[in-house]
N, C-alpha and C. Protein backbone atom coordinates (compact mmCIF):
# COMPACT_ATOMS: atom_id res chain seq x y z
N UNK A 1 92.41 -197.27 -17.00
CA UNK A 1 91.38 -196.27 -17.19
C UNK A 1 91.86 -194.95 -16.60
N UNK A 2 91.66 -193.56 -17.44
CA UNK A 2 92.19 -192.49 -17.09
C UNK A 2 91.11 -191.65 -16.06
N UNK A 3 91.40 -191.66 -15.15
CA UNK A 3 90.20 -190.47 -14.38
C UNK A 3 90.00 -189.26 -15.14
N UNK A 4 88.93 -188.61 -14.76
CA UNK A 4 88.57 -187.46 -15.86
C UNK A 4 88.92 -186.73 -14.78
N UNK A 5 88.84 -185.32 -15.32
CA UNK A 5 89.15 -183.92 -14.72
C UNK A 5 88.33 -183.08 -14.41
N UNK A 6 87.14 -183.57 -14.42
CA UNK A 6 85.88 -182.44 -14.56
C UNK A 6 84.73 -183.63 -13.69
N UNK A 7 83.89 -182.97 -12.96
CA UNK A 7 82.69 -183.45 -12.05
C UNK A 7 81.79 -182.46 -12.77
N UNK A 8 79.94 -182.36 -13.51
CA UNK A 8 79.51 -181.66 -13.33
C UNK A 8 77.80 -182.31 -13.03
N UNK A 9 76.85 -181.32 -12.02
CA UNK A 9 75.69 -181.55 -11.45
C UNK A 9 74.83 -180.46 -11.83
N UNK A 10 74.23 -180.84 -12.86
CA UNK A 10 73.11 -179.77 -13.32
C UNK A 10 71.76 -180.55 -13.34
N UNK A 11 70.96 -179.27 -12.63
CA UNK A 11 69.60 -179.73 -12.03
C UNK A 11 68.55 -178.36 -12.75
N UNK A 12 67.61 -178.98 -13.48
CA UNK A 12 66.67 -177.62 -13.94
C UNK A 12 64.84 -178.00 -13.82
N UNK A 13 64.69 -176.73 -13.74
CA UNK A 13 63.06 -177.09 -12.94
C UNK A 13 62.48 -177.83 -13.86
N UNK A 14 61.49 -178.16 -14.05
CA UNK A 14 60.48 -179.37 -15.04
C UNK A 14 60.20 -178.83 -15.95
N UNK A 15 59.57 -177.26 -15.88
CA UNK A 15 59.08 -176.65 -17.07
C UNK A 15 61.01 -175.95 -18.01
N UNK A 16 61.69 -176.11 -17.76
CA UNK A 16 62.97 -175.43 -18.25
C UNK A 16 63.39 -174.47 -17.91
N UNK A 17 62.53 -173.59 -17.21
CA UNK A 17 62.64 -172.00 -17.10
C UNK A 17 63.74 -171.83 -15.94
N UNK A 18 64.42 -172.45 -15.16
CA UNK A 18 65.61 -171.88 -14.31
C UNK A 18 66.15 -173.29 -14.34
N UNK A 19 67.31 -173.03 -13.99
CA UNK A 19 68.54 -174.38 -13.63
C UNK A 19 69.68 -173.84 -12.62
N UNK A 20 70.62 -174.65 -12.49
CA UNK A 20 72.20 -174.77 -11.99
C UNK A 20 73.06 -175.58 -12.75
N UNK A 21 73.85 -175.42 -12.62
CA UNK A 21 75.01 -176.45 -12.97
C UNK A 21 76.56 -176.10 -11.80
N UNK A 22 76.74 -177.11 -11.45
CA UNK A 22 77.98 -177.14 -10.75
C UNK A 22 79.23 -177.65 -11.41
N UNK A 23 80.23 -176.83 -11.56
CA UNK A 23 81.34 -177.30 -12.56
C UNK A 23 82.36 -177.07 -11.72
N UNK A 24 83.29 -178.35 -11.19
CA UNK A 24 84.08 -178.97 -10.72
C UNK A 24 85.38 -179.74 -10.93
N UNK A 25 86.32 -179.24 -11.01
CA UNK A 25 87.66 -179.51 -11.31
C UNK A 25 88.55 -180.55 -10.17
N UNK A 26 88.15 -181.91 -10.41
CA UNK A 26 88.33 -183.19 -9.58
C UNK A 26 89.78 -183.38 -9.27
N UNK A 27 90.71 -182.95 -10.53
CA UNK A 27 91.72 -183.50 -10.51
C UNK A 27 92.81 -182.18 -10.78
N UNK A 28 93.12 -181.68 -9.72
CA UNK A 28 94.22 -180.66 -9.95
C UNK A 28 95.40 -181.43 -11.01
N UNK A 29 95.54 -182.15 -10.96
CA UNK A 29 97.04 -182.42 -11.98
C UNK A 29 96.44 -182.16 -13.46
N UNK A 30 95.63 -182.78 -13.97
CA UNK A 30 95.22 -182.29 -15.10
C UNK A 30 95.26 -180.83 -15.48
N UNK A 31 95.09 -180.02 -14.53
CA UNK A 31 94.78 -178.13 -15.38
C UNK A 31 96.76 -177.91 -15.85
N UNK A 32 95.65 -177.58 -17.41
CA UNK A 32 96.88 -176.96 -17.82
C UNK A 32 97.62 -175.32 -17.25
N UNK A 33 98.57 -175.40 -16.30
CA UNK A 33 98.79 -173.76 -15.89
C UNK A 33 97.48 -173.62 -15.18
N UNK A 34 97.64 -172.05 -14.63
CA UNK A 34 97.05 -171.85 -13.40
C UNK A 34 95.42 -171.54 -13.94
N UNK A 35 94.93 -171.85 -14.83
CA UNK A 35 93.19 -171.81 -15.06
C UNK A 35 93.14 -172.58 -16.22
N UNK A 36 92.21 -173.35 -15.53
CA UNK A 36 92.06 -174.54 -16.35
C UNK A 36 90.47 -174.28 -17.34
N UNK A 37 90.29 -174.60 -18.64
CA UNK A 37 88.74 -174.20 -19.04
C UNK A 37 87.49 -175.25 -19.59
N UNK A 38 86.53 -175.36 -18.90
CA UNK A 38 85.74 -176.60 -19.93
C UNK A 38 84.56 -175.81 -20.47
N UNK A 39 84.56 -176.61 -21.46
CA UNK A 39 83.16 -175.97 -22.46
C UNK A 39 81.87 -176.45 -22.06
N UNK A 40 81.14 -175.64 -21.06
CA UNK A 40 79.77 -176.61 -20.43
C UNK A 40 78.63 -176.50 -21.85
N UNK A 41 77.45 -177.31 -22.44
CA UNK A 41 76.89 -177.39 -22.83
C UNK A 41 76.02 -178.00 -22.06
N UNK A 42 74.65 -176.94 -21.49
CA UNK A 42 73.42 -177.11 -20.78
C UNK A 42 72.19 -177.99 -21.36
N UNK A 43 72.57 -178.96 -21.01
CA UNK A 43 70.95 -179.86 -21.69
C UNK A 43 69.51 -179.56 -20.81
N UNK A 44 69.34 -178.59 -19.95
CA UNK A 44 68.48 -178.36 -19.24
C UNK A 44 67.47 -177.39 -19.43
N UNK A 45 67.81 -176.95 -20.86
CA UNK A 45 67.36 -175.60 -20.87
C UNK A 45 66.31 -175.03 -21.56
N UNK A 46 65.82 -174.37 -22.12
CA UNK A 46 64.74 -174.24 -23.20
C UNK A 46 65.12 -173.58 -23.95
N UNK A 47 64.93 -174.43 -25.40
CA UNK A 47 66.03 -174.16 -26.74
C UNK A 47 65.58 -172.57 -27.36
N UNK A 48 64.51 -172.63 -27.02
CA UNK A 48 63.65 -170.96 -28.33
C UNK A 48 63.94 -169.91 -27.34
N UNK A 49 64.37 -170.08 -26.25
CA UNK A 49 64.01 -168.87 -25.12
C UNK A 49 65.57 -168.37 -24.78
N UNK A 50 65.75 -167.10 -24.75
CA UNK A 50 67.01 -166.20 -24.33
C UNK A 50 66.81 -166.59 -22.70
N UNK A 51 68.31 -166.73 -22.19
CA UNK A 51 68.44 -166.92 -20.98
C UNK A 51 69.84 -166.32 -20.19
N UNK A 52 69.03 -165.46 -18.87
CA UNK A 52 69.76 -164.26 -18.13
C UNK A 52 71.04 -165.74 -17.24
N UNK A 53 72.69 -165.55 -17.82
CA UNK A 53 73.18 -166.36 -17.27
C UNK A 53 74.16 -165.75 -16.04
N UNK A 54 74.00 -166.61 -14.70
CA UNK A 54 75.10 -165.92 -13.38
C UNK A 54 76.15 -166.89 -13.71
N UNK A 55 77.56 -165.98 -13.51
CA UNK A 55 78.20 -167.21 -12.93
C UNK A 55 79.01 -166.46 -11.36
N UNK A 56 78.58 -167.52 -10.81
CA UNK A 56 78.90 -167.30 -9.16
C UNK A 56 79.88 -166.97 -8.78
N UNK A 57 81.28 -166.86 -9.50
CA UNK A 57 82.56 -166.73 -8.69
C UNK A 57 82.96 -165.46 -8.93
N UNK A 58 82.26 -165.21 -10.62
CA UNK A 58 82.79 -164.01 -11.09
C UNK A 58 81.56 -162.80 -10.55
N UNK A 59 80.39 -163.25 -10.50
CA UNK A 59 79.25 -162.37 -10.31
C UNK A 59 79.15 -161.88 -11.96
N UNK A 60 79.55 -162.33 -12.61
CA UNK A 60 79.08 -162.02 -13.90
C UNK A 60 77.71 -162.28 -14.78
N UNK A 61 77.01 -161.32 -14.97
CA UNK A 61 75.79 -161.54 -15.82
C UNK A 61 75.43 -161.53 -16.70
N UNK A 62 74.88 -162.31 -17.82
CA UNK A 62 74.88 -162.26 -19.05
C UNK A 62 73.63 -162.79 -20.02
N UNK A 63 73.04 -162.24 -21.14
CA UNK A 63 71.94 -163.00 -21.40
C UNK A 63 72.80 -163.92 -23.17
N UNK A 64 72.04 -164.87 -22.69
CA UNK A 64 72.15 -166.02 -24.06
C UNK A 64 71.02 -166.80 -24.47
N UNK A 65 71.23 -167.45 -25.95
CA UNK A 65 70.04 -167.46 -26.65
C UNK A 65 70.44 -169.39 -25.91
N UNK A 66 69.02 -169.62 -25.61
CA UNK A 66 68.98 -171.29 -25.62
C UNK A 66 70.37 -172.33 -26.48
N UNK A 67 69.38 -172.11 -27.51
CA UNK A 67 70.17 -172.93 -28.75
C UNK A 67 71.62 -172.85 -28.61
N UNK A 68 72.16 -171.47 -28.63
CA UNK A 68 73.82 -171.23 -28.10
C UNK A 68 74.48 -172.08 -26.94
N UNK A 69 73.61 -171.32 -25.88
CA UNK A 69 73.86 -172.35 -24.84
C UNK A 69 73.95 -174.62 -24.70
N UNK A 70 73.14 -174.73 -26.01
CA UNK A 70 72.99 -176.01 -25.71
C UNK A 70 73.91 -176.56 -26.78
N UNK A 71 74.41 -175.69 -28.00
CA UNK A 71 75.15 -176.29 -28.72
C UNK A 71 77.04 -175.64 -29.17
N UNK A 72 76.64 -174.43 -28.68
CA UNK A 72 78.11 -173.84 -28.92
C UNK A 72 78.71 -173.73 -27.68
N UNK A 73 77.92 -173.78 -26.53
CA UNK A 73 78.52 -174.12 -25.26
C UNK A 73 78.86 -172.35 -24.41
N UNK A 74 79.85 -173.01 -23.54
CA UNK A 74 79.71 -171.98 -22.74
C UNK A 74 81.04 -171.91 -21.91
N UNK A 75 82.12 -171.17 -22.15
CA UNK A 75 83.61 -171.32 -21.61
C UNK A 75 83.57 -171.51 -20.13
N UNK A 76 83.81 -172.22 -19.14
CA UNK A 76 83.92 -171.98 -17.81
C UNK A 76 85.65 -172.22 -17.56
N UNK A 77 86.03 -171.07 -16.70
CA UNK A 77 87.13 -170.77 -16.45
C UNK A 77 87.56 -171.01 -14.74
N UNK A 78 88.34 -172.12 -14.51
CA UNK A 78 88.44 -171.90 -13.04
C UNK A 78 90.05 -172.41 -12.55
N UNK A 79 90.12 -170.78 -11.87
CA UNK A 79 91.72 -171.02 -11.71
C UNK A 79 92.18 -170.46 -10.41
N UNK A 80 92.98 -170.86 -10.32
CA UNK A 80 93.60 -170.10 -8.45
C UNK A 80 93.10 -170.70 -7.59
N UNK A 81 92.49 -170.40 -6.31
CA UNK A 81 92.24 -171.22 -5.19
C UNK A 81 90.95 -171.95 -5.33
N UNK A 82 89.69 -171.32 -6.79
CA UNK A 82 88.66 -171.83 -6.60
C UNK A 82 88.64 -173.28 -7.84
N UNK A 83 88.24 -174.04 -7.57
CA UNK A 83 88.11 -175.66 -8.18
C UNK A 83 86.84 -175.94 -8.63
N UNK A 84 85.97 -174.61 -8.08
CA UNK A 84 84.75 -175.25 -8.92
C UNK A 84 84.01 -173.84 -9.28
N UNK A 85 82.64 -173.85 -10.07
CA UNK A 85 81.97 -172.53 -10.29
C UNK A 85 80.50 -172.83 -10.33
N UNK A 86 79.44 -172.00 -10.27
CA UNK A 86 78.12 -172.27 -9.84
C UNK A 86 77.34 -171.42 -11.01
N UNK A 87 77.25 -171.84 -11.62
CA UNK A 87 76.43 -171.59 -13.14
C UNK A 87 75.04 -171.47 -13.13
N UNK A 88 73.94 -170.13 -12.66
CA UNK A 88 72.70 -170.21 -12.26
C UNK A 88 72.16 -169.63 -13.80
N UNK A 89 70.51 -169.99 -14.36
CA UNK A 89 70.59 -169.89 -15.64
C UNK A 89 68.80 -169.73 -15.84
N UNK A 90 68.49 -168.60 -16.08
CA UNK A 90 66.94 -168.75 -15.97
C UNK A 90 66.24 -167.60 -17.10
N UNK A 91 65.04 -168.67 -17.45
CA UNK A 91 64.56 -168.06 -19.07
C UNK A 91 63.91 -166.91 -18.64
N UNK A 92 64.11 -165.71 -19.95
CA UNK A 92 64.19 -164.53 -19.67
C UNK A 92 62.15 -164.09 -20.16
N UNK A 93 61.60 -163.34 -19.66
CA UNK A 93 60.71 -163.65 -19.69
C UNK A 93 60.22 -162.76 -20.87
N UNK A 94 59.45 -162.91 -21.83
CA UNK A 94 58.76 -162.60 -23.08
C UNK A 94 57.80 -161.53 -22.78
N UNK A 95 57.54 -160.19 -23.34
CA UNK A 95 56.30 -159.29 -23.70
C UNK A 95 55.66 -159.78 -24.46
C-alpha cells in the first residue's frame, strides 16, 4: 500500500456560511520539485452563494462562486519551508 501525500481537515459551521480547511503535505518525497500542488475541492460550502476566500500563507484574498469551489476546485500551492496552508472561506453576504 502506497502512503498518500496529502493530509486534509476541513471543518465548516452548520449553516455553511464560514469554514477552514487545512492542507498538508505528509510526505516530502512525493513533491514534484520545490512546490508541490493539490486541487482542494470544498464539500463544506454553500453551493448558490459567492464566497470571500483567505489563503493564510500567501495572505491572499479572493471571492469565488460556491459551485466553482466545490467542483472545479481550487489550486493549493505549497513549496519551500512551508508543508502546509490554511484555507479560511466564508459566504459573502447578499443585499
Amino acid at each position: 500500500m502506497r502512503a498518500t501525500a496529502w493530509c486534509l481537515l476541513e471543518y465548516t459551521a452548520l449553516d455553511h456560511s464560514r469554514g477552514y480547511c487545512g492542507v498538508f503535505s505528509v510526505n516530502q518525497r512525493e513533491m514534484d520539485g520545490p512546490t508541490a500542488e493539490y486541487l482542494l475541492r470544498l464539500r463544506g460550502i454553500d453551493w448558490s452563494r459567492e464566497h470571500l476566500i483567505t489563503l493564510d500563507n500567501s495572505g491572499e484574498t479572493f471571492r469565488m462562486a460556491g459551485r466553482e469551489l466545490a467542483n472545479t476546485g481550487l489550486i493549493i500551492q505549497i513549496g519551500g519551508s512551508m508543508l502546509s496552508d490554511l484555507v479560511l472561506y466564508a459566504a459573502v453576504a447578499t443585499c
